[in-house]
PDB file of N, CA and C in Angstrom:
ATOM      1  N   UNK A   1     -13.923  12.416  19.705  1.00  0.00           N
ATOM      2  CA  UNK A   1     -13.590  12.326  18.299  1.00  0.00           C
ATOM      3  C   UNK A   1     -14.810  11.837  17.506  1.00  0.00           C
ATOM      4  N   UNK A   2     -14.808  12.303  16.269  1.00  0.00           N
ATOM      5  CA  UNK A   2     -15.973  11.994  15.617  1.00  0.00           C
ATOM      6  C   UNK A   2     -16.007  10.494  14.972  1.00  0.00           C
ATOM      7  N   UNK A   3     -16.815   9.878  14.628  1.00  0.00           N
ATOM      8  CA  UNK A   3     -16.559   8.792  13.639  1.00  0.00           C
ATOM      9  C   UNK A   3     -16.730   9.464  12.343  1.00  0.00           C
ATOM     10  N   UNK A   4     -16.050   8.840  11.338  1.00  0.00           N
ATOM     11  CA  UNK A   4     -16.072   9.313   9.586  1.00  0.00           C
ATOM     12  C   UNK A   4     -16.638   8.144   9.592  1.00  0.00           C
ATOM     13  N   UNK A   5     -17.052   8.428   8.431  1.00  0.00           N
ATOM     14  CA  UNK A   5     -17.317   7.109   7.410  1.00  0.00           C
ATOM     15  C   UNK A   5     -16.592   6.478   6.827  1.00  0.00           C
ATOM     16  N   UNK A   6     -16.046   5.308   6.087  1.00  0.00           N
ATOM     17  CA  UNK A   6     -15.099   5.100   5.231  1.00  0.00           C
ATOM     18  C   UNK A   6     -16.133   3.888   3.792  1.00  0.00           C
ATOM     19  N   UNK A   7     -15.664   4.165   2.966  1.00  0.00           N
ATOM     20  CA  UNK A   7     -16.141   3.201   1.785  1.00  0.00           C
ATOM     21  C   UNK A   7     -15.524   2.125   2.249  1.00  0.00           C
ATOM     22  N   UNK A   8     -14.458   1.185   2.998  1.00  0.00           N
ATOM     23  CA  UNK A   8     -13.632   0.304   3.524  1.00  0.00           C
ATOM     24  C   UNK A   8     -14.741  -0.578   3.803  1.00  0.00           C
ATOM     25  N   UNK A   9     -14.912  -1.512   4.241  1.00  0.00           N
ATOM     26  CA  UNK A   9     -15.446  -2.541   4.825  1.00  0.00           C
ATOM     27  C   UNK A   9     -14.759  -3.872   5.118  1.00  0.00           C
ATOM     28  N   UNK A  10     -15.317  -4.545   5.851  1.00  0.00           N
ATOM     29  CA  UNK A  10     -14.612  -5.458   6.560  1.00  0.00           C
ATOM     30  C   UNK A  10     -14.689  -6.806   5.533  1.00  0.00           C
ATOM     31  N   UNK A  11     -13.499  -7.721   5.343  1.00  0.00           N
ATOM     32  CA  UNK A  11     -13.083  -9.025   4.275  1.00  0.00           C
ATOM     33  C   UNK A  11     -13.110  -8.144   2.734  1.00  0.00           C
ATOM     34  N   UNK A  12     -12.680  -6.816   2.811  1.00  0.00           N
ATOM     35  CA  UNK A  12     -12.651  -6.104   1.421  1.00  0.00           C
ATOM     36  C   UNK A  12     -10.659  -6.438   1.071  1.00  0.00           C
ATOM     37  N   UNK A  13     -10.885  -7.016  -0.391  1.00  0.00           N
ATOM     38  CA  UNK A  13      -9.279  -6.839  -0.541  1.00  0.00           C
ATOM     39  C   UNK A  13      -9.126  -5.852  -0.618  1.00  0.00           C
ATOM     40  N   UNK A  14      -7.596  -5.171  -0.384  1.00  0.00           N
ATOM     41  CA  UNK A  14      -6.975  -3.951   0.012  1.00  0.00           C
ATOM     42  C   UNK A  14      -5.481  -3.972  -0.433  1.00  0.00           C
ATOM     43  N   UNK A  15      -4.714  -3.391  -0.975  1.00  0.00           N
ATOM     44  CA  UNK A  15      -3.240  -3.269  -0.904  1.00  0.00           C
ATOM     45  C   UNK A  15      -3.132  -2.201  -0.240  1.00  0.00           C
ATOM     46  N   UNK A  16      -1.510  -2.546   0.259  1.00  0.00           N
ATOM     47  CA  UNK A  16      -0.725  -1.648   1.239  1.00  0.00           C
ATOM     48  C   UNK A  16      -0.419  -0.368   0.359  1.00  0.00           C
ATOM     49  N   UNK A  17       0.027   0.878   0.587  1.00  0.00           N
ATOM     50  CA  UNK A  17       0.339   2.020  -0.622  1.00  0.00           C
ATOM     51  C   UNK A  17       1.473   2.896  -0.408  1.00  0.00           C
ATOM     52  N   UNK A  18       1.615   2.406   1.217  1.00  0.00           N
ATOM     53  CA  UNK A  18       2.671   3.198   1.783  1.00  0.00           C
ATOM     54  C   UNK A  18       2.678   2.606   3.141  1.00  0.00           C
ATOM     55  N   UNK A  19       4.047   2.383   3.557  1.00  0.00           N
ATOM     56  CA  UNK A  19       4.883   2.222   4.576  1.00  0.00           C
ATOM     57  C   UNK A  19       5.410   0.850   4.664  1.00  0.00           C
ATOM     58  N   UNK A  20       6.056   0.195   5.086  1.00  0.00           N
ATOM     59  CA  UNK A  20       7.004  -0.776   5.745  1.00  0.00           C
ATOM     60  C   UNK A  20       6.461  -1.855   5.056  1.00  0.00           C
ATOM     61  N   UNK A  21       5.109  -2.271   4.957  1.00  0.00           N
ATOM     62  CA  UNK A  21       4.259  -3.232   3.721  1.00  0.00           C
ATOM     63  C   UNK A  21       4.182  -2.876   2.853  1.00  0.00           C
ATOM     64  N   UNK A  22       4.662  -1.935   1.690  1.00  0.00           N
ATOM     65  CA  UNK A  22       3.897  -1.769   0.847  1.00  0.00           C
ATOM     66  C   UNK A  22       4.434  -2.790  -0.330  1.00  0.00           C
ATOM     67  N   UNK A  23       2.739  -2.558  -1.053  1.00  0.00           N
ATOM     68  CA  UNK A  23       2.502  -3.221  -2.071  1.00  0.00           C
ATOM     69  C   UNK A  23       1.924  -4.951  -1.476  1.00  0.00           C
ATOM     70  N   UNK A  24       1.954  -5.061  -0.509  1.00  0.00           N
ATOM     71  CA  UNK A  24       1.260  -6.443   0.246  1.00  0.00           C
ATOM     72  C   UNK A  24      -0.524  -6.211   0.177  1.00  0.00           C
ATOM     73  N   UNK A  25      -1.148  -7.412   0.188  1.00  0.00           N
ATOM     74  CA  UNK A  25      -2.672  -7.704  -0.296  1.00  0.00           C
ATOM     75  C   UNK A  25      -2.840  -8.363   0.917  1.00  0.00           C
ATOM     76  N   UNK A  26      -4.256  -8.049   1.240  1.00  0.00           N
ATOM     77  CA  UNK A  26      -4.646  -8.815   2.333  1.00  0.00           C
ATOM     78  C   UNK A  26      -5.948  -8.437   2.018  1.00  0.00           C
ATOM     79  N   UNK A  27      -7.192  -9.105   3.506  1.00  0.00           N
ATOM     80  CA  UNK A  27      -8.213  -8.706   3.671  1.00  0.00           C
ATOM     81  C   UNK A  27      -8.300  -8.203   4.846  1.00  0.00           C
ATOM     82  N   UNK A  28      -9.371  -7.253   4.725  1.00  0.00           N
ATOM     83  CA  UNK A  28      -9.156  -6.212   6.221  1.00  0.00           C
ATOM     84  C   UNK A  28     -10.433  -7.295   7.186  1.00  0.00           C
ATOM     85  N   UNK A  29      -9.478  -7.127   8.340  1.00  0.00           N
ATOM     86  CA  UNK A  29      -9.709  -7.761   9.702  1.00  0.00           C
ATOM     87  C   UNK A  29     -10.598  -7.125  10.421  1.00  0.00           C
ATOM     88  N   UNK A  30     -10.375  -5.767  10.791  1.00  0.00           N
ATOM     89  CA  UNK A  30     -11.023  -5.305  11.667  1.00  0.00           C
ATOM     90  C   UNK A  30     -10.819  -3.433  11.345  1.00  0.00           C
ATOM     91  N   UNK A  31     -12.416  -2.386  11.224  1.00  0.00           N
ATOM     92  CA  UNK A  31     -12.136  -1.327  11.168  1.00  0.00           C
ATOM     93  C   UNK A  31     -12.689  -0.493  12.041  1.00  0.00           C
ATOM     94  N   UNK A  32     -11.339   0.551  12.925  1.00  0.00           N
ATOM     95  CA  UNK A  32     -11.958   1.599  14.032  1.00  0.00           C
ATOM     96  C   UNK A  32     -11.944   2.509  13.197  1.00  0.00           C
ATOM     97  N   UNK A  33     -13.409   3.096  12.776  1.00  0.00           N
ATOM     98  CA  UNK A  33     -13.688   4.183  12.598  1.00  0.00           C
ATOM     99  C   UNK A  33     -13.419   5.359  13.273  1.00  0.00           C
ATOM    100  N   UNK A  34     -13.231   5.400  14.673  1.00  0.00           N
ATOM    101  CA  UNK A  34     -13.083   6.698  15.645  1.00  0.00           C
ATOM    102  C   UNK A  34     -12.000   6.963  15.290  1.00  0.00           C
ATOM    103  N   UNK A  35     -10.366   5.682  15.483  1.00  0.00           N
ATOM    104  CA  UNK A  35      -9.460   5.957  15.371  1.00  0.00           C
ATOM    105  C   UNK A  35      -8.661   6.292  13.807  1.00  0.00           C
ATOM    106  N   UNK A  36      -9.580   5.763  12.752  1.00  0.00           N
ATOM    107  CA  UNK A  36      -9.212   5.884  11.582  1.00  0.00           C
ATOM    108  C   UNK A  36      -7.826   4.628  11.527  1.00  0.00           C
ATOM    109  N   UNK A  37      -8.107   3.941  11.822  1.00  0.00           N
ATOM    110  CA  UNK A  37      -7.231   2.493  11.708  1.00  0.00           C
ATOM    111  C   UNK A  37      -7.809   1.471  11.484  1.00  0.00           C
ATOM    112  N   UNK A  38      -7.218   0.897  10.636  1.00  0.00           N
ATOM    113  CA  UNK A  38      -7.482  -0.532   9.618  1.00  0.00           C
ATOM    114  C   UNK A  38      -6.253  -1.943  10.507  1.00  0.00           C
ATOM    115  N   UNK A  39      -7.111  -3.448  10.283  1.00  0.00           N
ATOM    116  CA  UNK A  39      -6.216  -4.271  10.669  1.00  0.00           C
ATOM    117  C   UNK A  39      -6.385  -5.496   9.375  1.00  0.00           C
ATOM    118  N   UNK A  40      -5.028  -5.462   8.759  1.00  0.00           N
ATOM    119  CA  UNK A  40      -4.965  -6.496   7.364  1.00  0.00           C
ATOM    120  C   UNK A  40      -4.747  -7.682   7.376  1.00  0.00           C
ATOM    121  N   UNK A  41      -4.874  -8.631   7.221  1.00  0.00           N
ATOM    122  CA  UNK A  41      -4.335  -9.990   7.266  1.00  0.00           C
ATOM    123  C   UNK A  41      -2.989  -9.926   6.664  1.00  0.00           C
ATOM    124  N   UNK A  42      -1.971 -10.567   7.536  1.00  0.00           N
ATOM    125  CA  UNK A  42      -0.445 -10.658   7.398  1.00  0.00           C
ATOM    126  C   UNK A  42       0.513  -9.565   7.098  1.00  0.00           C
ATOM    127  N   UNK A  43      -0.255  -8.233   6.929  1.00  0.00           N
ATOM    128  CA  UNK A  43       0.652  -7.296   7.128  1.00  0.00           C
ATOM    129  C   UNK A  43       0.836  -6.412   8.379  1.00  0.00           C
ATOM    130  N   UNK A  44       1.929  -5.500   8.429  1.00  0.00           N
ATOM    131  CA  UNK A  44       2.022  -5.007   9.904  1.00  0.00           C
ATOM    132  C   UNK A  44       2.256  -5.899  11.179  1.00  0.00           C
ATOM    133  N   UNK A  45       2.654  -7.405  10.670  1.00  0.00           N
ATOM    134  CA  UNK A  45       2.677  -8.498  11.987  1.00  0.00           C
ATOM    135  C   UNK A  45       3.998  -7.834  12.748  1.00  0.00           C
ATOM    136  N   UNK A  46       3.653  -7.925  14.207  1.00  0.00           N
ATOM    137  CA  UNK A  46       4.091  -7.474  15.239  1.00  0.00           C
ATOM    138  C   UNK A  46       4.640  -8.452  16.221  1.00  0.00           C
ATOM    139  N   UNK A  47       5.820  -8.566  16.913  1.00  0.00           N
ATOM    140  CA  UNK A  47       5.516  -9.458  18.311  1.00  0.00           C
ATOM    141  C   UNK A  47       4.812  -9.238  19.245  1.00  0.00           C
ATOM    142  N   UNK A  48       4.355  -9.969  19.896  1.00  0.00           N
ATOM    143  CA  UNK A  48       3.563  -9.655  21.146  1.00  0.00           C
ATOM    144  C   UNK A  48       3.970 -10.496  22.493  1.00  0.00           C
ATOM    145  N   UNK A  49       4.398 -10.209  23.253  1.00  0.00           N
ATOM    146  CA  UNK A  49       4.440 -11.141  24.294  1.00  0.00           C
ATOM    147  C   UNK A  49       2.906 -11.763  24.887  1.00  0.00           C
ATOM    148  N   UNK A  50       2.809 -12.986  24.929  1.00  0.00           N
ATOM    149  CA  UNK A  50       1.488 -13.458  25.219  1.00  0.00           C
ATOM    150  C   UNK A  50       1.399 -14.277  26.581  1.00  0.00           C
ATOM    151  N   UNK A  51       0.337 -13.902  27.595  1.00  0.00           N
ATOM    152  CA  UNK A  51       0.605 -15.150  28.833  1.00  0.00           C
ATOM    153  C   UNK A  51      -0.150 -16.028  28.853  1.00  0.00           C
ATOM    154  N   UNK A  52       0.364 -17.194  29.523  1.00  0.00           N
ATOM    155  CA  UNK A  52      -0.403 -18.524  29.209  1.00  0.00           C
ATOM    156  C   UNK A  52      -1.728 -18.494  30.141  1.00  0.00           C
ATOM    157  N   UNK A  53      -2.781 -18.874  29.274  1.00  0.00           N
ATOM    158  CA  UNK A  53      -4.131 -18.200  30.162  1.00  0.00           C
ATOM    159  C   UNK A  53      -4.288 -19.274  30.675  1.00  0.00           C
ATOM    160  N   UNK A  54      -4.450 -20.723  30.003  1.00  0.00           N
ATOM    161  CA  UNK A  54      -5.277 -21.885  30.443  1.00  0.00           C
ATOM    162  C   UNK A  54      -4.381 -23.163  30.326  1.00  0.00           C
ATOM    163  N   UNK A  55      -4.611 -24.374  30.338  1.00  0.00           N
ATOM    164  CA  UNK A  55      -3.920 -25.299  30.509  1.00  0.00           C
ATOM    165  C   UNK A  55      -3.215 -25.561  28.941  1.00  0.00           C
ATOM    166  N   UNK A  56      -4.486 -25.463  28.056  1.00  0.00           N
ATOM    167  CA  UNK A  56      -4.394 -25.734  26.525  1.00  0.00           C
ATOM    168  C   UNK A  56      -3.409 -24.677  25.769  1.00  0.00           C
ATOM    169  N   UNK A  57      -3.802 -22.964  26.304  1.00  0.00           N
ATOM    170  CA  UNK A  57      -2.945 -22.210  25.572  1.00  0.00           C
ATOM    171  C   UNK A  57      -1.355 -22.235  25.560  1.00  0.00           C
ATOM    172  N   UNK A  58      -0.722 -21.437  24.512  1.00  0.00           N
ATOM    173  CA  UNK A  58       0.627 -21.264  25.018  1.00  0.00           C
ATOM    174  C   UNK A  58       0.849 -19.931  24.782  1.00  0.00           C
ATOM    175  N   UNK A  59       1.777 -19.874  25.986  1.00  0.00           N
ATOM    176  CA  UNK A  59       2.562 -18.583  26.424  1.00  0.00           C
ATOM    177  C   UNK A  59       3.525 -18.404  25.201  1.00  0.00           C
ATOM    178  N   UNK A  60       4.366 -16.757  25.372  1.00  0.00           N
ATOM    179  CA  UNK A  60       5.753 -16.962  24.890  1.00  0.00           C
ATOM    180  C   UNK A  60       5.298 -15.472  23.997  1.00  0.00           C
ATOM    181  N   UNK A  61       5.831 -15.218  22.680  1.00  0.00           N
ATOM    182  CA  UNK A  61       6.245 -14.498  21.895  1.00  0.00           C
ATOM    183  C   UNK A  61       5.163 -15.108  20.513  1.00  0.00           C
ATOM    184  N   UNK A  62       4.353 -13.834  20.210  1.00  0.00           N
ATOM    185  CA  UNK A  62       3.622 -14.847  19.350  1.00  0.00           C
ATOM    186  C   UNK A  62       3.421 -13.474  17.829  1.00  0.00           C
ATOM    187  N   UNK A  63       3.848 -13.208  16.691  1.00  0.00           N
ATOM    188  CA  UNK A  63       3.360 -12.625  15.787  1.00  0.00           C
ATOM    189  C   UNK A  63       1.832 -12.166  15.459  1.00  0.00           C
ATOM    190  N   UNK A  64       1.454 -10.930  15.545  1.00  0.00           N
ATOM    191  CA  UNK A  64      -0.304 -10.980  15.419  1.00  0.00           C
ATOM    192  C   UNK A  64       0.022  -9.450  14.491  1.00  0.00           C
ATOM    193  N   UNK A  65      -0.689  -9.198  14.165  1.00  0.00           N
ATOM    194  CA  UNK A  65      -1.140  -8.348  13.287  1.00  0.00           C
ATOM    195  C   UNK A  65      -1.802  -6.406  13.825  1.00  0.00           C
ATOM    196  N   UNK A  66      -1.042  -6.239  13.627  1.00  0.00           N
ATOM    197  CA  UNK A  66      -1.396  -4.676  14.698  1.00  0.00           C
ATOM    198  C   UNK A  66      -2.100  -3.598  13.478  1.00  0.00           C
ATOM    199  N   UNK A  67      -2.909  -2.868  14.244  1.00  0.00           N
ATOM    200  CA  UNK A  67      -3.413  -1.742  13.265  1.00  0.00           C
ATOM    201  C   UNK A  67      -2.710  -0.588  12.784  1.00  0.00           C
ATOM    202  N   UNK A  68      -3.074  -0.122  11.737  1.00  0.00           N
ATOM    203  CA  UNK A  68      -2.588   1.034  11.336  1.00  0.00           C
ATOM    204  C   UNK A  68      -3.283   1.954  10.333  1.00  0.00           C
ATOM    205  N   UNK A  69      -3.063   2.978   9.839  1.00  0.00           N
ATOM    206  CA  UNK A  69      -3.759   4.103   9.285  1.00  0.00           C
ATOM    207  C   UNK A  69      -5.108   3.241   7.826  1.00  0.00           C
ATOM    208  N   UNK A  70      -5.701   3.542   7.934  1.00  0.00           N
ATOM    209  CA  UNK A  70      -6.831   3.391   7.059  1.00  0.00           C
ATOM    210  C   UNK A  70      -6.179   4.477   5.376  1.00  0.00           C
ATOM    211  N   UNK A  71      -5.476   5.102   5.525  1.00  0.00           N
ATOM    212  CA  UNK A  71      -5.544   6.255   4.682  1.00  0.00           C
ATOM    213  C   UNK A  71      -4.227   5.107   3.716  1.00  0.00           C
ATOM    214  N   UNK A  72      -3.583   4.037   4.624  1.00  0.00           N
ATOM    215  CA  UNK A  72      -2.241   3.701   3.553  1.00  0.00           C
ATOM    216  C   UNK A  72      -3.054   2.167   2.928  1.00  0.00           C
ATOM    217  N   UNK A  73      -4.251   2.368   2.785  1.00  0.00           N
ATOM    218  CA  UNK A  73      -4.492   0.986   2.093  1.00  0.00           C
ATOM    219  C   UNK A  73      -5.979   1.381   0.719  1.00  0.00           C
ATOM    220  N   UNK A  74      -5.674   0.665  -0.357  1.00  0.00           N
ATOM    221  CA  UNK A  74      -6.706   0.856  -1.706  1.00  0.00           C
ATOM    222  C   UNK A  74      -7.363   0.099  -1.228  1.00  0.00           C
ATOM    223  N   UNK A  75      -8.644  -0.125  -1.821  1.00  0.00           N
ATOM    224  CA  UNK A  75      -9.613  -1.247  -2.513  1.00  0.00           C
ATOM    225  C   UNK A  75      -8.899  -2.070  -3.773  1.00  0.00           C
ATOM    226  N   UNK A  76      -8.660  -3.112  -4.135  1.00  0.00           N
ATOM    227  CA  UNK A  76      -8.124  -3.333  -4.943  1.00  0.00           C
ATOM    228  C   UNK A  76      -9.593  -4.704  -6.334  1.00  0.00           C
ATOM    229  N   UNK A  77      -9.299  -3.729  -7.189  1.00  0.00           N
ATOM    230  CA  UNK A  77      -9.916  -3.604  -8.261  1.00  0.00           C
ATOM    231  C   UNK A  77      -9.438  -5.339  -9.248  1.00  0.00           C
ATOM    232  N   UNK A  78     -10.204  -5.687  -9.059  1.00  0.00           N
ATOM    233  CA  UNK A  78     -10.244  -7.187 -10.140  1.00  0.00           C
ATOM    234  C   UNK A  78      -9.379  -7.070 -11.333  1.00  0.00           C
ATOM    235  N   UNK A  79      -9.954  -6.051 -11.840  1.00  0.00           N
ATOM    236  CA  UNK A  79      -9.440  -5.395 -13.771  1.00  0.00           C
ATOM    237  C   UNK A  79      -8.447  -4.734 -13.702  1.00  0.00           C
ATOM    238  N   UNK A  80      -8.602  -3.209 -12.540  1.00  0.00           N
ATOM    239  CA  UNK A  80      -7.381  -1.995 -12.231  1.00  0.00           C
ATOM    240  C   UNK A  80      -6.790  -2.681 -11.767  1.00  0.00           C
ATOM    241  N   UNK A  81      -6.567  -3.065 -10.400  1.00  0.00           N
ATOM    242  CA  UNK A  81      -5.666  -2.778  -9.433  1.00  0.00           C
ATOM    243  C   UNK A  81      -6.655  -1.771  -8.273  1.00  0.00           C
ATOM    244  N   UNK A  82      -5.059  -1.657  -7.491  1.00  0.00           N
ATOM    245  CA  UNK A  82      -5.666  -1.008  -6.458  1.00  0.00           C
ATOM    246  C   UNK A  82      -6.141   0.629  -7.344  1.00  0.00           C
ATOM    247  N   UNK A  83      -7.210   1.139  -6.579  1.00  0.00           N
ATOM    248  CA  UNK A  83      -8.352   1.885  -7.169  1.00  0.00           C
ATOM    249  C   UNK A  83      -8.998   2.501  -5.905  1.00  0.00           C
ATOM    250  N   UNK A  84      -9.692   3.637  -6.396  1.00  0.00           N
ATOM    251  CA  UNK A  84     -10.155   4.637  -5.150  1.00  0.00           C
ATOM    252  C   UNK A  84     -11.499   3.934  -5.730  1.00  0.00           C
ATOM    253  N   UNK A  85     -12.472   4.528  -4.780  1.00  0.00           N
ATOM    254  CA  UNK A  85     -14.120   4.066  -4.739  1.00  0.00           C
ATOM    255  C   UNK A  85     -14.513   4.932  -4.645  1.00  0.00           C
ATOM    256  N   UNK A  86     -16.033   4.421  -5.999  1.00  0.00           N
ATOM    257  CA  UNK A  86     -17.173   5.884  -5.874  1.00  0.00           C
ATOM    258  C   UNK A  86     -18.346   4.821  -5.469  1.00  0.00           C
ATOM    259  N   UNK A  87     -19.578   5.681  -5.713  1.00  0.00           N
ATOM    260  CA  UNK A  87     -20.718   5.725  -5.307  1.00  0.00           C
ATOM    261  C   UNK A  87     -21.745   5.567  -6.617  1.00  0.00           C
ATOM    262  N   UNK A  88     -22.604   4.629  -7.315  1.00  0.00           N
ATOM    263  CA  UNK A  88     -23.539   4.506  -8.209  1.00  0.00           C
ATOM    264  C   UNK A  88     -24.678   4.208  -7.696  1.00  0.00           C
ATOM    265  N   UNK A  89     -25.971   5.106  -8.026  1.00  0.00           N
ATOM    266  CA  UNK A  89     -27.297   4.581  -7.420  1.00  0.00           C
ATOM    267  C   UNK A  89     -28.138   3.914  -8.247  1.00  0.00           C
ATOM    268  N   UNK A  90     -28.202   2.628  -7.967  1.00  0.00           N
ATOM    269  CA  UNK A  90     -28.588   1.471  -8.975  1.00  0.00           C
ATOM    270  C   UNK A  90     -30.499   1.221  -8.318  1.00  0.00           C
ATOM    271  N   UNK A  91     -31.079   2.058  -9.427  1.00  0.00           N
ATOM    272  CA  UNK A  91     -32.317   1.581  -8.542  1.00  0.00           C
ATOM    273  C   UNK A  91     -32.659   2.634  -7.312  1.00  0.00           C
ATOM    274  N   UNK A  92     -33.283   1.570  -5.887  1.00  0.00           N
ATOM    275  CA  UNK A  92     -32.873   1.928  -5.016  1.00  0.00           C
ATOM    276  C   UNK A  92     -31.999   1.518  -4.301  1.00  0.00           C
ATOM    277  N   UNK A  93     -30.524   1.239  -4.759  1.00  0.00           N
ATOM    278  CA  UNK A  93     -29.503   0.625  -3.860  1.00  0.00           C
ATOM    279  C   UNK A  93     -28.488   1.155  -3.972  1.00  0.00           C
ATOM    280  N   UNK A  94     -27.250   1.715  -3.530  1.00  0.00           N
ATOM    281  CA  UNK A  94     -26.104   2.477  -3.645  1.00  0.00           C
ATOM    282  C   UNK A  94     -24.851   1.188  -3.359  1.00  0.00           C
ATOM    283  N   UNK A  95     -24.494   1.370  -4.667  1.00  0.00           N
ATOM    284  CA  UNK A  95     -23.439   0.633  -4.854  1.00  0.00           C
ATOM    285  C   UNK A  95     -22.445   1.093  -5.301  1.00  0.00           C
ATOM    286  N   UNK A  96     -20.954   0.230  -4.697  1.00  0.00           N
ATOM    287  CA  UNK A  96     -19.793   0.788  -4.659  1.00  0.00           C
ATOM    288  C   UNK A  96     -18.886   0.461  -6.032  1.00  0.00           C
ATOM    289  N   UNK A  97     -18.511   1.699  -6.574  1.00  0.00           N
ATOM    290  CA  UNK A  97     -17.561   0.826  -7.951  1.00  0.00           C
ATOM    291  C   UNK A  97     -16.471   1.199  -8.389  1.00  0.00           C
ATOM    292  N   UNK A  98     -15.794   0.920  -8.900  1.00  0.00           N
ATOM    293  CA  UNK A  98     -14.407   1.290  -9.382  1.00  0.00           C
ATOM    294  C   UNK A  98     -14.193   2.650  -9.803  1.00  0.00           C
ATOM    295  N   UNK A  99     -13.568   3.252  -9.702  1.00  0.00           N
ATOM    296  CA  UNK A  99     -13.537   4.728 -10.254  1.00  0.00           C
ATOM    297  C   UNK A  99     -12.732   4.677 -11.382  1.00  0.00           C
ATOM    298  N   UNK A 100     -11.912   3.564 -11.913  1.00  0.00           N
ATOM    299  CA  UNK A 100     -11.398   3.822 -13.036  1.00  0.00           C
ATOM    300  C   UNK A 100     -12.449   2.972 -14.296  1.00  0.00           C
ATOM    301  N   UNK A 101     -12.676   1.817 -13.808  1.00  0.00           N
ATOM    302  CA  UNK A 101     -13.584   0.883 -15.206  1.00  0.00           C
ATOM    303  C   UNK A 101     -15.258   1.154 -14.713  1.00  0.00           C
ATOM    304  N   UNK A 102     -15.533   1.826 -13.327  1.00  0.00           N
ATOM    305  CA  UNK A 102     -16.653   1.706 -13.284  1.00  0.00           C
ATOM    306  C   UNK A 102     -17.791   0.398 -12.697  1.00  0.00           C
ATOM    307  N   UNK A 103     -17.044  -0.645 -12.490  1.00  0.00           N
ATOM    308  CA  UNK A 103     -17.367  -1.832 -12.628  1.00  0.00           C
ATOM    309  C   UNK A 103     -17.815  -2.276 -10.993  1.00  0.00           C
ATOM    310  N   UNK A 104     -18.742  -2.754 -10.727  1.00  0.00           N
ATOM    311  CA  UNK A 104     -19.202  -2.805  -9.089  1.00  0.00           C
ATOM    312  C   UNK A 104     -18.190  -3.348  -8.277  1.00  0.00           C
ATOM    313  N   UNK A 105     -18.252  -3.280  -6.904  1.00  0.00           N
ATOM    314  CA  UNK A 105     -17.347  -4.099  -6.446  1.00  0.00           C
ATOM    315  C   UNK A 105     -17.857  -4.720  -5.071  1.00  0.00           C
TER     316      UNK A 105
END
């Protein structure tokens, strides 16, 4: 499978846009490009059964945060809201900005 690119990046706020979260804000955790899956802070939390590794940890049933589609989450815009992302070449630097006010992000 190929990797894409995504404008996404990692601690970018994001709202949910569709499915079982939506409309929830977080910051993105972690992004597989190959798989085209995003992981948000507090949305999509999952159970997990967990085993006790060491003396300190604990075992049991523990809520964590599972991935899911990259395609159901915005950038979310200071001024807009959630907002798609373009591309401005400032100089020599390519920077990312709002597609509705324009405004960097």
């Amino acid at each position: 499978m190929a990797e894409i690119k995504y404008k996404l990046r990692k601690d970018d706020l994001v709202e949910v846009i569709a499915g079982k979260d939506k409309g929830k804000k977080g910051k993105i955790i972690q992004i597989n490009a190959t798989k085209g899956r995003v992981m948000v802070t507090g949305v999509n939390m999952v159970k997990k059964a967990m085993k006790k590794r060491k003396q300190t940890d604990r075992g049991g049933i523990v809520e964590i945060e599972a991935a899911f589609a990259i395609s159901n989450v915005m950038m979310v815009c200071p001024k807009c809201g959630p907002v798609r992302l373009g591309y401005k070449i400032d100089g020599d630097k390519k920077v990312r900005v709002c597609r509705k006010c324009g405004g960097a992000l």
